[in-house]
Each structure stands twice: as structure tokens, then as C-alpha cells.
C-alpha atoms as a PDB file:
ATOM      1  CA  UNK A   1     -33.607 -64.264  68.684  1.00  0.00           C
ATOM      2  CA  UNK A   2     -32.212 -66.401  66.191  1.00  0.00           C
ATOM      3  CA  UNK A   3     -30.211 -69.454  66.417  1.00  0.00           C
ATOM      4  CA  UNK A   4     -26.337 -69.449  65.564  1.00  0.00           C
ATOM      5  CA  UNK A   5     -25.683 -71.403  62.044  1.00  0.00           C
ATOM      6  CA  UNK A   6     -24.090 -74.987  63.080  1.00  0.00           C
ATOM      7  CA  UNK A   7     -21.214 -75.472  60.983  1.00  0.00           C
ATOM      8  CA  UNK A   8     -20.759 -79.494  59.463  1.00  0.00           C
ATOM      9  CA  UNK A   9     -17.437 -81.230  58.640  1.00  0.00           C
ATOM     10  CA  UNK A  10     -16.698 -80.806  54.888  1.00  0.00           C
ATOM     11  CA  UNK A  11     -18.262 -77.567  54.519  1.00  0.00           C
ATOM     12  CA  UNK A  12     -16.548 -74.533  52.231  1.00  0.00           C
ATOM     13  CA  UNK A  13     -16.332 -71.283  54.750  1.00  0.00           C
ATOM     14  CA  UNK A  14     -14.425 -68.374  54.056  1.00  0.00           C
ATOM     15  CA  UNK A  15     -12.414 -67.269  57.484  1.00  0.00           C
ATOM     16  CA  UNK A  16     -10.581 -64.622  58.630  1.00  0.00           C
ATOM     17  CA  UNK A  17      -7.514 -65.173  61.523  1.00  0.00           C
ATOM     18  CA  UNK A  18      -5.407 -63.316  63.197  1.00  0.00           C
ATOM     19  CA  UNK A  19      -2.356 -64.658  61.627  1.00  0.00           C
ATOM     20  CA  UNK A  20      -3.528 -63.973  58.350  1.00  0.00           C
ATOM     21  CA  UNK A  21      -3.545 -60.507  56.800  1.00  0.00           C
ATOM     22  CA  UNK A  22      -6.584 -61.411  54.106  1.00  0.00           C
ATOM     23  CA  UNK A  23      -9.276 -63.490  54.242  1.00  0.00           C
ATOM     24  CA  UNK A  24      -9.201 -67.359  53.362  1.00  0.00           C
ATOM     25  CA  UNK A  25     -11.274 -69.960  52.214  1.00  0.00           C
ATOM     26  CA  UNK A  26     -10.897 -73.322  53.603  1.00  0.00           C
ATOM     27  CA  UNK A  27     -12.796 -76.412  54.330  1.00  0.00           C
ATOM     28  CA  UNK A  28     -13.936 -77.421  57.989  1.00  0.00           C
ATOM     29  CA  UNK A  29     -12.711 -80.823  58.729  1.00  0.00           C
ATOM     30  CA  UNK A  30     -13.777 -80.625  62.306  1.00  0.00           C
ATOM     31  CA  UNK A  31     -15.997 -79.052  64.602  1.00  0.00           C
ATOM     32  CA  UNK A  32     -15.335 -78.306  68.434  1.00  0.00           C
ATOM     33  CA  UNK A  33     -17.124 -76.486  70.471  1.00  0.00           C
ATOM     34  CA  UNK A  34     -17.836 -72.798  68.908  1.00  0.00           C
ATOM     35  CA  UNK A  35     -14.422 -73.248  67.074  1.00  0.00           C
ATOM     36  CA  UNK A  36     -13.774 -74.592  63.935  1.00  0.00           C
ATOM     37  CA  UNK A  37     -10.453 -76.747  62.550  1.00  0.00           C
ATOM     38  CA  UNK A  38      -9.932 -75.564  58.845  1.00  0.00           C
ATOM     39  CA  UNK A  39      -7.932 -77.040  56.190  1.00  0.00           C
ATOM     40  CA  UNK A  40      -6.381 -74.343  54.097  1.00  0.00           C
ATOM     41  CA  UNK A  41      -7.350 -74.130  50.763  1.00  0.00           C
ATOM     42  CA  UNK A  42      -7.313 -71.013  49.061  1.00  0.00           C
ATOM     43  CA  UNK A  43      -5.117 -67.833  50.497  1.00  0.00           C
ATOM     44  CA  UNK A  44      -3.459 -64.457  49.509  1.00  0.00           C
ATOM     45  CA  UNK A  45       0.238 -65.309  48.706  1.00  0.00           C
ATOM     46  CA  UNK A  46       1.592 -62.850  51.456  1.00  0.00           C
ATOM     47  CA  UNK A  47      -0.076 -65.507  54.101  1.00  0.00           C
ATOM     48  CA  UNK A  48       1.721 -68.300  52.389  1.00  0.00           C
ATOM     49  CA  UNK A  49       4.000 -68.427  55.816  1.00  0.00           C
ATOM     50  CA  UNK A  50       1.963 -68.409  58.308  1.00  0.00           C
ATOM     51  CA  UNK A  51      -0.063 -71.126  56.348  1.00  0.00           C
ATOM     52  CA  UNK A  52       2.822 -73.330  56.117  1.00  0.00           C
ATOM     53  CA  UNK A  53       3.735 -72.393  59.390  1.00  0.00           C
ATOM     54  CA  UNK A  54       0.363 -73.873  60.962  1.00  0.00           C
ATOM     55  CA  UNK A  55       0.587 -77.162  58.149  1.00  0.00           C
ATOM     56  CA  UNK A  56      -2.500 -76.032  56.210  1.00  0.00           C
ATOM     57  CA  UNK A  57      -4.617 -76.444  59.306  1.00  0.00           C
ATOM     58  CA  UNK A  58      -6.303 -73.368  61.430  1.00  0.00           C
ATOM     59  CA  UNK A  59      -8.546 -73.217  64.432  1.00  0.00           C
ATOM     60  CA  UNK A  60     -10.670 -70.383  63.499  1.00  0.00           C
ATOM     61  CA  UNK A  61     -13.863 -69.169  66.014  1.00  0.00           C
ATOM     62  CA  UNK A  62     -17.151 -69.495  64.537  1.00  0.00           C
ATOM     63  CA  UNK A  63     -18.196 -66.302  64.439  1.00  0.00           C
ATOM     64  CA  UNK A  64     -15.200 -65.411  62.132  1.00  0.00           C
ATOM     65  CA  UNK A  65     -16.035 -67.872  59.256  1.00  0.00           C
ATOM     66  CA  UNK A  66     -18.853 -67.543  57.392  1.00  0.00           C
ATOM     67  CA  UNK A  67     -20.300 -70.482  54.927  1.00  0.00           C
ATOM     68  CA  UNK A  68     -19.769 -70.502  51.378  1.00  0.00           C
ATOM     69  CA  UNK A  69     -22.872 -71.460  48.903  1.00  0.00           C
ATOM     70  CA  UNK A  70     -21.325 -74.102  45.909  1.00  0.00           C
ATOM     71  CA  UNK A  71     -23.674 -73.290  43.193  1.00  0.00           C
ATOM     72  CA  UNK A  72     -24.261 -76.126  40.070  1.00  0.00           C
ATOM     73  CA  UNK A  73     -23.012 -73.996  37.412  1.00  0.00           C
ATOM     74  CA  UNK A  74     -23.820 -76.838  34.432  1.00  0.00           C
ATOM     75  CA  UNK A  75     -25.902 -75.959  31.518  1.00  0.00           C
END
């Protein structure tokens, strides 16, 4: 079987939670347990409430956020 991913403060995830209606990218600034506290950085503009709601800041579960790749794009 293989091991769960263990997500690192700073990394770029792309989440989905229940108070959203699209997906979201955001950066972890914390990790606890198998949850994960997100800053809010990119979202669909019909979440906009719900992400002021929660001050930019979600507690998503691990197995909804998957990790982004940042990829050098520089000639």
C-alpha cells in the first residue's frame, strides 16, 4: 500500500470545500493532523462570500486538496 502524500507549510494545493461551489487554489500555511489551514488565493467569483466570510483562511481535509507542481517557465 502506499503512503499518504505529507503536505508542508507554504505549499500551492488546489482544494475543494464544502462552502465553496468550485474548486480553489490556495497556499497551506499550516498543517494539523490530516487537515490542512489554507490561505485563499485564487477562487471563482461566486465564492467571493464565503471566502470573505471565513477571512481568506479554510480548514480543508487532506484528502480534498491535492498539490500543485510550480514549473520554471524561463527560457
Amino acid at each position: 500500500m502506499s503512503e499518504a502524500l505529507q503536505f508542508e507549510s507554504g505549499w500551492l494545493v488546489r482544494c475543494q470545500h464544502g462552502e465553496m461551489k468550485k474548486p480553489f487554489l490556495g497556499r497551506v500555511l499550516q498543517v494539523i493532523g490530516c487537515r490542512l489551514v489554507v490561505e485563499v488565493m485564487n477562487y471563482h467569483f461566486r465564492d467571493r462570500r464565503a471566502v470573505e466570510t471565513n477571512g481568506y483562511k479554510l480548514v480543508v481535509d487532506q484528502a480534498n486538496a491535492k498539490a500543485m507542481t510550480i514549473i520554471d517557465c524561463q527560457g
